[in-house]
C-alpha atoms as a PDB file:
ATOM      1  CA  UNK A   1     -52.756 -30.236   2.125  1.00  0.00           C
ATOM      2  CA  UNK A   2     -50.862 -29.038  -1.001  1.00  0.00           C
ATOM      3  CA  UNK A   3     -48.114 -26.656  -0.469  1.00  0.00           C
ATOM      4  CA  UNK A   4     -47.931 -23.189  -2.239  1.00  0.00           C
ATOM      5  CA  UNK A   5     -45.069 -24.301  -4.277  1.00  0.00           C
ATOM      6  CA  UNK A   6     -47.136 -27.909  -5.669  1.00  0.00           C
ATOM      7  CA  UNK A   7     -47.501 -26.526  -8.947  1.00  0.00           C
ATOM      8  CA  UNK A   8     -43.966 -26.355  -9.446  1.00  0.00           C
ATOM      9  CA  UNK A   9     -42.974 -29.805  -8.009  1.00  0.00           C
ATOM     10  CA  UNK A  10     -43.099 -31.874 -11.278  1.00  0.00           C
ATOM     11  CA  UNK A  11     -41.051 -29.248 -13.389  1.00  0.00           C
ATOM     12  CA  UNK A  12     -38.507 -29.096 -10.415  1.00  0.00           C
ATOM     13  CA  UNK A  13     -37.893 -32.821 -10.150  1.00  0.00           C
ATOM     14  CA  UNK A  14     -37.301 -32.973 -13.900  1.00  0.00           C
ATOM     15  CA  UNK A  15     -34.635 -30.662 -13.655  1.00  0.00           C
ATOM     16  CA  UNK A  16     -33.072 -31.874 -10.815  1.00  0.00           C
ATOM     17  CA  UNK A  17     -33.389 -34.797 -12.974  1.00  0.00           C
ATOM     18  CA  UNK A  18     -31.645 -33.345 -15.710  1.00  0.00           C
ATOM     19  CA  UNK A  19     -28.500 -32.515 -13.206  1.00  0.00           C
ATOM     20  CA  UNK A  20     -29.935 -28.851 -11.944  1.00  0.00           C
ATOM     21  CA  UNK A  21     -28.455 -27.908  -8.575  1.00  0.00           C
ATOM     22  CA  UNK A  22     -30.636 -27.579  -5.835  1.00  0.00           C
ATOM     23  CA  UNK A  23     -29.158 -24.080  -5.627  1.00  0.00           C
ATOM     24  CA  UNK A  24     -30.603 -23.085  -9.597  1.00  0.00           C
ATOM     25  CA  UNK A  25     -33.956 -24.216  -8.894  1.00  0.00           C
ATOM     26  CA  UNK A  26     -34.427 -22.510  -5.225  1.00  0.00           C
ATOM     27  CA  UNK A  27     -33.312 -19.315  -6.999  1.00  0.00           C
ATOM     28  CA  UNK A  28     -35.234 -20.042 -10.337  1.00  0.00           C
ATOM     29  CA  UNK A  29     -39.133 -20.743  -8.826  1.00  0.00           C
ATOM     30  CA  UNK A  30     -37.993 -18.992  -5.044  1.00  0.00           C
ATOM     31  CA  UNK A  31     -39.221 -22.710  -3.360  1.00  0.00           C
ATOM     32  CA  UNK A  32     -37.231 -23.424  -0.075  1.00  0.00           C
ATOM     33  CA  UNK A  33     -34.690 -26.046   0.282  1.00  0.00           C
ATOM     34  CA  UNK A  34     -36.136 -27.503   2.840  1.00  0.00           C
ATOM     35  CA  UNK A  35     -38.883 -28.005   0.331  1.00  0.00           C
ATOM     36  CA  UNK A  36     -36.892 -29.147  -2.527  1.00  0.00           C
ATOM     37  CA  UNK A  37     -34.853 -31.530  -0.014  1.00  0.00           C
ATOM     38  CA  UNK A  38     -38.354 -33.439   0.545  1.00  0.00           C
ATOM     39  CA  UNK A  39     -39.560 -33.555  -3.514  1.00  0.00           C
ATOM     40  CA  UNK A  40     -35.597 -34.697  -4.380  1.00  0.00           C
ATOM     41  CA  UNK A  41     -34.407 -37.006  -1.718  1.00  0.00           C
ATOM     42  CA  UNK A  42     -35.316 -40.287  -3.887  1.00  0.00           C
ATOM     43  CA  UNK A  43     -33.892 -39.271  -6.764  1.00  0.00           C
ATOM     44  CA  UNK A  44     -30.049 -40.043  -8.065  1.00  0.00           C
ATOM     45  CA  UNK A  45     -27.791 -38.518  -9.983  1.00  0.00           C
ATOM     46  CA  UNK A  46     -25.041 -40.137 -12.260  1.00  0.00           C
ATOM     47  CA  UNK A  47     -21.621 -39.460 -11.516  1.00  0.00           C
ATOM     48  CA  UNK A  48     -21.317 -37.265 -14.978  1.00  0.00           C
ATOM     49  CA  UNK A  49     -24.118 -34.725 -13.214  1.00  0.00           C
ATOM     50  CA  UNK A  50     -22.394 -35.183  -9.910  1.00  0.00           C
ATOM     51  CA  UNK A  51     -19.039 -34.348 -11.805  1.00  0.00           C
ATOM     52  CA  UNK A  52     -20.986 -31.728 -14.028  1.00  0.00           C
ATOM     53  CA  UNK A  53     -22.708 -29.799 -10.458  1.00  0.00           C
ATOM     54  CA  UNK A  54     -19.135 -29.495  -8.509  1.00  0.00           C
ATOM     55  CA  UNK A  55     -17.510 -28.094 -11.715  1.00  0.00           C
ATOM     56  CA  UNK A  56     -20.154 -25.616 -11.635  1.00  0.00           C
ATOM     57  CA  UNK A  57     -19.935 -24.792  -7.986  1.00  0.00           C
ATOM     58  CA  UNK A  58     -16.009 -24.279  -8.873  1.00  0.00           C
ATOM     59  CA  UNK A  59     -16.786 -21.777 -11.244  1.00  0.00           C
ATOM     60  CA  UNK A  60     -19.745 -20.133  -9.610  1.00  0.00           C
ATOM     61  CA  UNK A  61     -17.288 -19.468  -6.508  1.00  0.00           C
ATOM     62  CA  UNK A  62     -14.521 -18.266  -8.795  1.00  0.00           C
ATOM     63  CA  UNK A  63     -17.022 -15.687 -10.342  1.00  0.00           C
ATOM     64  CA  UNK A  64     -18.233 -14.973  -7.112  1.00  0.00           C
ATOM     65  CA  UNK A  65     -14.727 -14.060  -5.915  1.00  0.00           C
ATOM     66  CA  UNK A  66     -14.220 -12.268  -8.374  1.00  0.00           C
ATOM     67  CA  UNK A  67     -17.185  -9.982  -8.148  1.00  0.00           C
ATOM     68  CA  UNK A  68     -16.276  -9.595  -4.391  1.00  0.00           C
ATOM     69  CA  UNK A  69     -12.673  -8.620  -5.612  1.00  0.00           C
ATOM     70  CA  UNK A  70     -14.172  -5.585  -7.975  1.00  0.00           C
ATOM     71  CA  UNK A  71     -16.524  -4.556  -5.146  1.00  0.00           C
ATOM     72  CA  UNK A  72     -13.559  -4.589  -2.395  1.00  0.00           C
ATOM     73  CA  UNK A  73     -11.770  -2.457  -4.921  1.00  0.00           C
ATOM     74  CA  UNK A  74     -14.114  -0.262  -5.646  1.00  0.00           C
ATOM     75  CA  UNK A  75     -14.525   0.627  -1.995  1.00  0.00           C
ATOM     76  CA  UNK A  76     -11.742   1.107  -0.935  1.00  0.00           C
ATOM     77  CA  UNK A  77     -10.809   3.550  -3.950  1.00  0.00           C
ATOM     78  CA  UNK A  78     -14.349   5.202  -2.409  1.00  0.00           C
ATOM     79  CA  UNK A  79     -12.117   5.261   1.365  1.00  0.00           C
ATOM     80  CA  UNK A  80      -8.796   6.416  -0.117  1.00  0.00           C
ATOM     81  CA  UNK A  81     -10.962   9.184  -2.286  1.00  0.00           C
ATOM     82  CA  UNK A  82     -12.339  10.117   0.917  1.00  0.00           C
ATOM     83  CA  UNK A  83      -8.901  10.269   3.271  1.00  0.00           C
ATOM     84  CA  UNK A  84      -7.328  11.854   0.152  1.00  0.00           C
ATOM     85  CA  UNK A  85      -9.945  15.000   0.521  1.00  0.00           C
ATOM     86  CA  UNK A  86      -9.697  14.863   3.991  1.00  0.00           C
ATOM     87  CA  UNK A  87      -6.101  15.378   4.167  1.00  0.00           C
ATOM     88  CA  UNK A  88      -6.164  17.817   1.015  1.00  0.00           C
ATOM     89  CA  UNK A  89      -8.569  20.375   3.118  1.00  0.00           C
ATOM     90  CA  UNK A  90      -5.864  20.630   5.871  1.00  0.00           C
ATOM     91  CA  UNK A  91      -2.966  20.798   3.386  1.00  0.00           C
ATOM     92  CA  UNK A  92      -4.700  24.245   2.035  1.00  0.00           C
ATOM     93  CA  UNK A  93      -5.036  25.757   5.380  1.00  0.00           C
ATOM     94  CA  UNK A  94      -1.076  25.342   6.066  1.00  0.00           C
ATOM     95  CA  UNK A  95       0.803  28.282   5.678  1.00  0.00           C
ATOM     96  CA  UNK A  96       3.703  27.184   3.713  1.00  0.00           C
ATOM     97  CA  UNK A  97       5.526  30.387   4.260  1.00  0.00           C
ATOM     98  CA  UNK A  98       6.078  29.932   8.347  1.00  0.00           C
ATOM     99  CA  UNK A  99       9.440  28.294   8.294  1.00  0.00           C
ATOM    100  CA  UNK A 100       8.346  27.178  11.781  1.00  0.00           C
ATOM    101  CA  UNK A 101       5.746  24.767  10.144  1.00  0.00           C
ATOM    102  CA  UNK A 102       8.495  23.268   7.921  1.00  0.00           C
ATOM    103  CA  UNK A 103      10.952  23.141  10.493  1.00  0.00           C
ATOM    104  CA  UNK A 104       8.684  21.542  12.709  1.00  0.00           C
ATOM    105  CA  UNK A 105       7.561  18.817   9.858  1.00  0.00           C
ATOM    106  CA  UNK A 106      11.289  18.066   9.045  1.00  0.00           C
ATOM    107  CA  UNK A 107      11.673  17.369  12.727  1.00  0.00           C
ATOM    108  CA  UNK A 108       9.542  14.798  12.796  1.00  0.00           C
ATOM    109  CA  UNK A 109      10.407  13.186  10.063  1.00  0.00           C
ATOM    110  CA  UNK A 110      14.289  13.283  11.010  1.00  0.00           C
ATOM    111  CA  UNK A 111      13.009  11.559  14.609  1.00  0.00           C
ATOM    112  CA  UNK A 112      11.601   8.575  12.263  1.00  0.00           C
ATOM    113  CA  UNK A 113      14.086   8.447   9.507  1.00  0.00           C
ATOM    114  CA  UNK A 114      17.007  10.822  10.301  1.00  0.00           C
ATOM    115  CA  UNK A 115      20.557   9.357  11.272  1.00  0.00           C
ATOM    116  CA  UNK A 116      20.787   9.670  15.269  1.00  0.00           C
ATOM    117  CA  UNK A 117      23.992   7.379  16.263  1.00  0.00           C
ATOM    118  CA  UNK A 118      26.701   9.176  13.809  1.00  0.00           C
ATOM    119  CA  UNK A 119      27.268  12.791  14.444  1.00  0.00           C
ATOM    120  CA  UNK A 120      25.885  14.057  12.017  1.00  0.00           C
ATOM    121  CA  UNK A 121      22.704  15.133   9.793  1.00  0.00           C
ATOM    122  CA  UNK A 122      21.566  12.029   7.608  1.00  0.00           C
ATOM    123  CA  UNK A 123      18.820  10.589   6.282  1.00  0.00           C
ATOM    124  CA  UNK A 124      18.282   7.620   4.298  1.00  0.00           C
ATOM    125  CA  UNK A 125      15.395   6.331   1.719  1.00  0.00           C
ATOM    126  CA  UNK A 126      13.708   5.087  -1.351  1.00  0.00           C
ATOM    127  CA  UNK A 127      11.472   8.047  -2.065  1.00  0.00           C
ATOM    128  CA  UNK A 128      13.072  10.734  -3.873  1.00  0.00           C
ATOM    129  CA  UNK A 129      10.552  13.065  -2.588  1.00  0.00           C
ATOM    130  CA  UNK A 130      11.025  12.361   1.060  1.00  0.00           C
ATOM    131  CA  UNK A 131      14.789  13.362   0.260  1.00  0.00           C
ATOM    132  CA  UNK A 132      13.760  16.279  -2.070  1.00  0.00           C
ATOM    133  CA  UNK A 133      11.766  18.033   0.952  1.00  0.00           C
ATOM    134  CA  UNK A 134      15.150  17.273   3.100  1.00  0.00           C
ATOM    135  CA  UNK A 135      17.206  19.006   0.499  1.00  0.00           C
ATOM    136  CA  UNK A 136      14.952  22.076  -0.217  1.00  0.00           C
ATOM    137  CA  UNK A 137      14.572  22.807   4.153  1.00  0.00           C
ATOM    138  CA  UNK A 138      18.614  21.994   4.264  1.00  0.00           C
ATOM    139  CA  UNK A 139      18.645  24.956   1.867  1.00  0.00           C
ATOM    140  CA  UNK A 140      15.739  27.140   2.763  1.00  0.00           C
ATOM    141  CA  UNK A 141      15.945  26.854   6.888  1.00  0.00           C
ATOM    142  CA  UNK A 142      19.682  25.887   7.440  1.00  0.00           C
ATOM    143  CA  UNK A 143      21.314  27.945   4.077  1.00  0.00           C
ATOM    144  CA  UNK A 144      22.822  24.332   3.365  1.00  0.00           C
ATOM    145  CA  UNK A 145      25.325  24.211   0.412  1.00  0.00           C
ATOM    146  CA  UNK A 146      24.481  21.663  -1.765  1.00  0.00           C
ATOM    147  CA  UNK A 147      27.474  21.144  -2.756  1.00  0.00           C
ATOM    148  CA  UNK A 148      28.761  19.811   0.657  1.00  0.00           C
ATOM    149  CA  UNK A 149      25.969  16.821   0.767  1.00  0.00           C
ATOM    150  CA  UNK A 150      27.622  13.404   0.338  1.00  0.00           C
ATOM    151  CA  UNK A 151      25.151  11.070  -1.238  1.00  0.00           C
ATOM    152  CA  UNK A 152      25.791   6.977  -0.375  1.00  0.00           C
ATOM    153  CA  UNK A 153      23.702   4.558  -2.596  1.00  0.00           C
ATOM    154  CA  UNK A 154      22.442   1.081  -0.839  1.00  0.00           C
ATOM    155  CA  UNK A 155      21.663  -0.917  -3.691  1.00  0.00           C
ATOM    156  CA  UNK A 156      20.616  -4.801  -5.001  1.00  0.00           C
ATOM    157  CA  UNK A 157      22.899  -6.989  -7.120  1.00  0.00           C
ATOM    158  CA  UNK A 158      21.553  -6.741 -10.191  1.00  0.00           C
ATOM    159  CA  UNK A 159      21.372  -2.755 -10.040  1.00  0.00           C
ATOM    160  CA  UNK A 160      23.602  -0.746 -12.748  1.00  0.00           C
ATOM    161  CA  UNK A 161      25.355   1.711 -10.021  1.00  0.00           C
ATOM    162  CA  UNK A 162      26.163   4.550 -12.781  1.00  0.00           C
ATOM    163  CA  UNK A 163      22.826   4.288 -13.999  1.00  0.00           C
ATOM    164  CA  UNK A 164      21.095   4.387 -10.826  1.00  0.00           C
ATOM    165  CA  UNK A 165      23.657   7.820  -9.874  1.00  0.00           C
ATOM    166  CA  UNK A 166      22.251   9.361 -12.902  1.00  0.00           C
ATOM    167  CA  UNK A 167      18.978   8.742 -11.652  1.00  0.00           C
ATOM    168  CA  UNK A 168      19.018  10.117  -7.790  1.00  0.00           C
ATOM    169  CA  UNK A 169      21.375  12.758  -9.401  1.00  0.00           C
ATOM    170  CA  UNK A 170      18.332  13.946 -11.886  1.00  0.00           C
ATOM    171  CA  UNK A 171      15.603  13.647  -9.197  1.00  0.00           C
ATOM    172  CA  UNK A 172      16.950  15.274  -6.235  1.00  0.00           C
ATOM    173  CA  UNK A 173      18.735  17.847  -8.385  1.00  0.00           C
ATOM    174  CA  UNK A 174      22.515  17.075  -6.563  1.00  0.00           C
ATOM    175  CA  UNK A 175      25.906  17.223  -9.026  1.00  0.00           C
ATOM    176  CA  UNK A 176      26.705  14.111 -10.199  1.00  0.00           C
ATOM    177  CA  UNK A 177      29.610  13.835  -7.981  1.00  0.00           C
ATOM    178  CA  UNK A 178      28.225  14.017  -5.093  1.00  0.00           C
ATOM    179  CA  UNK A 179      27.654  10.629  -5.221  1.00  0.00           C
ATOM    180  CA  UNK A 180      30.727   9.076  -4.137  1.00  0.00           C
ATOM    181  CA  UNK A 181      29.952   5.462  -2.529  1.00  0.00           C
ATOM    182  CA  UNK A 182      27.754   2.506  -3.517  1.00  0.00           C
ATOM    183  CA  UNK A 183      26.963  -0.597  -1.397  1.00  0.00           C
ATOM    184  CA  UNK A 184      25.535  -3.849  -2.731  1.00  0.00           C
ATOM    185  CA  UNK A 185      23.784  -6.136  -1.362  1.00  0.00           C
ATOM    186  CA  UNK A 186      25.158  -9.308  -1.922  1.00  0.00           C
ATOM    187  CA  UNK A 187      22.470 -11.046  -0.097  1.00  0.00           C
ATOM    188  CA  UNK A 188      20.299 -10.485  -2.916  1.00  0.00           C
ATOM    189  CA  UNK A 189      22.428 -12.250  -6.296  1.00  0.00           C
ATOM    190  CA  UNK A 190      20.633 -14.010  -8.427  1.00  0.00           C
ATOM    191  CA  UNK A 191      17.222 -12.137  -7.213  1.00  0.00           C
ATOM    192  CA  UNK A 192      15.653  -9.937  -9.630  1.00  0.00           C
ATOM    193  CA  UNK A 193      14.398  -6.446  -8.011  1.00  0.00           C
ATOM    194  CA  UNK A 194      11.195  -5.090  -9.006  1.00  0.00           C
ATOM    195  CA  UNK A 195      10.541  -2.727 -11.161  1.00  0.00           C
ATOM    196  CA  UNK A 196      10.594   1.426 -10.588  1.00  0.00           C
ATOM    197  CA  UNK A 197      13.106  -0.015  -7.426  1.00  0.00           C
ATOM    198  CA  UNK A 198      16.539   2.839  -7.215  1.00  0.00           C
ATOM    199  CA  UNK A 199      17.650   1.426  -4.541  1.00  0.00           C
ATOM    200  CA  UNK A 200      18.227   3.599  -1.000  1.00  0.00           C
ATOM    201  CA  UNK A 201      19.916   7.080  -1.285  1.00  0.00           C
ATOM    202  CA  UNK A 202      21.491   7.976   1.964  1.00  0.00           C
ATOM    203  CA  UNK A 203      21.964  12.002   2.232  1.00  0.00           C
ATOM    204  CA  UNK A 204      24.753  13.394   4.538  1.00  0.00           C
ATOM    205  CA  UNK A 205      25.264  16.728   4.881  1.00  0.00           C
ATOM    206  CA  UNK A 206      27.813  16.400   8.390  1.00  0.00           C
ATOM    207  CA  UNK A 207      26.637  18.855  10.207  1.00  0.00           C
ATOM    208  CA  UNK A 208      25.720  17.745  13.026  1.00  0.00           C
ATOM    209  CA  UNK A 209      24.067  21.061  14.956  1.00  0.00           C
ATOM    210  CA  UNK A 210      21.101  20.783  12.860  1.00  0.00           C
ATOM    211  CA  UNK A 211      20.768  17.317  14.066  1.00  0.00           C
ATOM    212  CA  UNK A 212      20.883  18.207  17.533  1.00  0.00           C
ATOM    213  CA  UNK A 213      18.257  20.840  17.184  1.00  0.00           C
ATOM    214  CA  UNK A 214      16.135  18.471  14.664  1.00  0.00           C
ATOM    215  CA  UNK A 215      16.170  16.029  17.378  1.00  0.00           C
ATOM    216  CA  UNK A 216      15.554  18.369  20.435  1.00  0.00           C
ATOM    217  CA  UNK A 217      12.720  20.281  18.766  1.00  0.00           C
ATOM    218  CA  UNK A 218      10.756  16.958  17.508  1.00  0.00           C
ATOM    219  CA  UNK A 219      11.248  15.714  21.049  1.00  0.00           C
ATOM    220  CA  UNK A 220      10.011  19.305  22.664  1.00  0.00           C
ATOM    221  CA  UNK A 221       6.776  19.437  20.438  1.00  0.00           C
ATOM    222  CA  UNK A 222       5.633  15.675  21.397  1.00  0.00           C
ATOM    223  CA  UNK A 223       6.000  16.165  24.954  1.00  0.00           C
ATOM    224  CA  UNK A 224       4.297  19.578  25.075  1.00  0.00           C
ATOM    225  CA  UNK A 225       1.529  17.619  22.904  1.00  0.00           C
ATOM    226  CA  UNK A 226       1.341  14.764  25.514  1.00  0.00           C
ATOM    227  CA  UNK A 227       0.575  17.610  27.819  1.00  0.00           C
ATOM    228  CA  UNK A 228      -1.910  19.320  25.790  1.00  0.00           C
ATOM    229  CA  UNK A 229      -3.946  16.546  25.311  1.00  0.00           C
ATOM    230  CA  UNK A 230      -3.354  15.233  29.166  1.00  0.00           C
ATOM    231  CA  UNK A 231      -1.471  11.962  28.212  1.00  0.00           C
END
């Protein structure tokens, strides 16, 4: 008995013939391998189409990564899009007014990032506006003058130090003397730093009562949360 796909046998051998991949002509006339296996097991190809097929699986898998890459990329721009929103919806119901809200967010962020050993109020990074929200509640909650905050620069070997003052001094707003010490990193000579990298600013403003109370309140609001939610 003939097999639905007969028709098609002599037109597949003579491509497979020709140096056609198995894979082309399943996907060309929809006949199973298994099929194909059976019409194609006597015949041989030369080592030019052997040579010719795995250069074209090579490049079939690189487009094929490729595509994946896009697709990967597109969905998670489709995820971020999504947490983006999601975060942007609670943002407008915050009351940026309550000085209790902003305390209570620079709290937290002092308990990851703030200086705890030294006494006094610190904090340390490479996002201007992580040190920009420290500086405005300094000034807003605490009545903080600015021009009592020592700024300490941490940066890489190949860094220009007054260059990289004028910088932290434009983007968090500070006199340009505030910025009294720089520390390089010798560990990194003869290692170029990437680009858009200023280095770390570290922010001291030596008071160390605001500190205390950063650190007290932060720790206050996560147990009273463990107990809220029965932790």
């Amino acid at each position: 008995m003939k097999s639905r796909w007969y028709e098609f046998k002599e037109t597949a051998i003579k491509l497979r013939k020709k140096g056609f991949s198995i894979r082309n002509i399943e996907k060309k006339f929809k006949i199973p391998r298994s099929t194909l296996g059976g019409w194609f097991k006597n015949i041989e190809l030369s080592e030019r189409q052997k040579k010719q097929l795995l250069l074209n699986w090579k490049n079939g898998l690189t487009k094929a990564r490729k595509k994946a890459i896009i697709w990967h990329n597109k969905e998670k721009e489709k995820r971020l899009k999504i947490a983006e929103t999601a975060a942007m919806r609670i943002a407008n119901n915050i009351d940026f007014r309550d000085k209790n809200i902003i305390e209570l967010a620079l709290a937290v962020l002092y308990l990851g990032e703030g200086a705890k050993k030294n006494l006094e109020t610190a904090i340390g990074s490479s996002d201007p506006a992580i040190l920009k929200f420290f500086i405005a509640a300094l000034r807003n909650i605490y009545k903080t003058d600015l021009s009592k905050i020592r700024c300490e620069l941490y940066l890489r070997a190949d860094q220009n130090p007054a260059k990289t003052k004028i910088f932290w001094s434009k983007e968090l707003k500070l006199p340009f003397e505030n910025f009294k010490q720089v520390n390089i990193d010798k560990r990194t000579i003869g290692v170029k730093t990437y680009k858009d990298y200023n280095g770390v600013c570290n922010i001291r403003c030596g008071n160390v009562a605001i500190q205390r109370k950063l650190m007290y309140l932060s720790k206050i609001f996560i147990k009273k949360a463990l107990i809220k939610y029965k932790y």
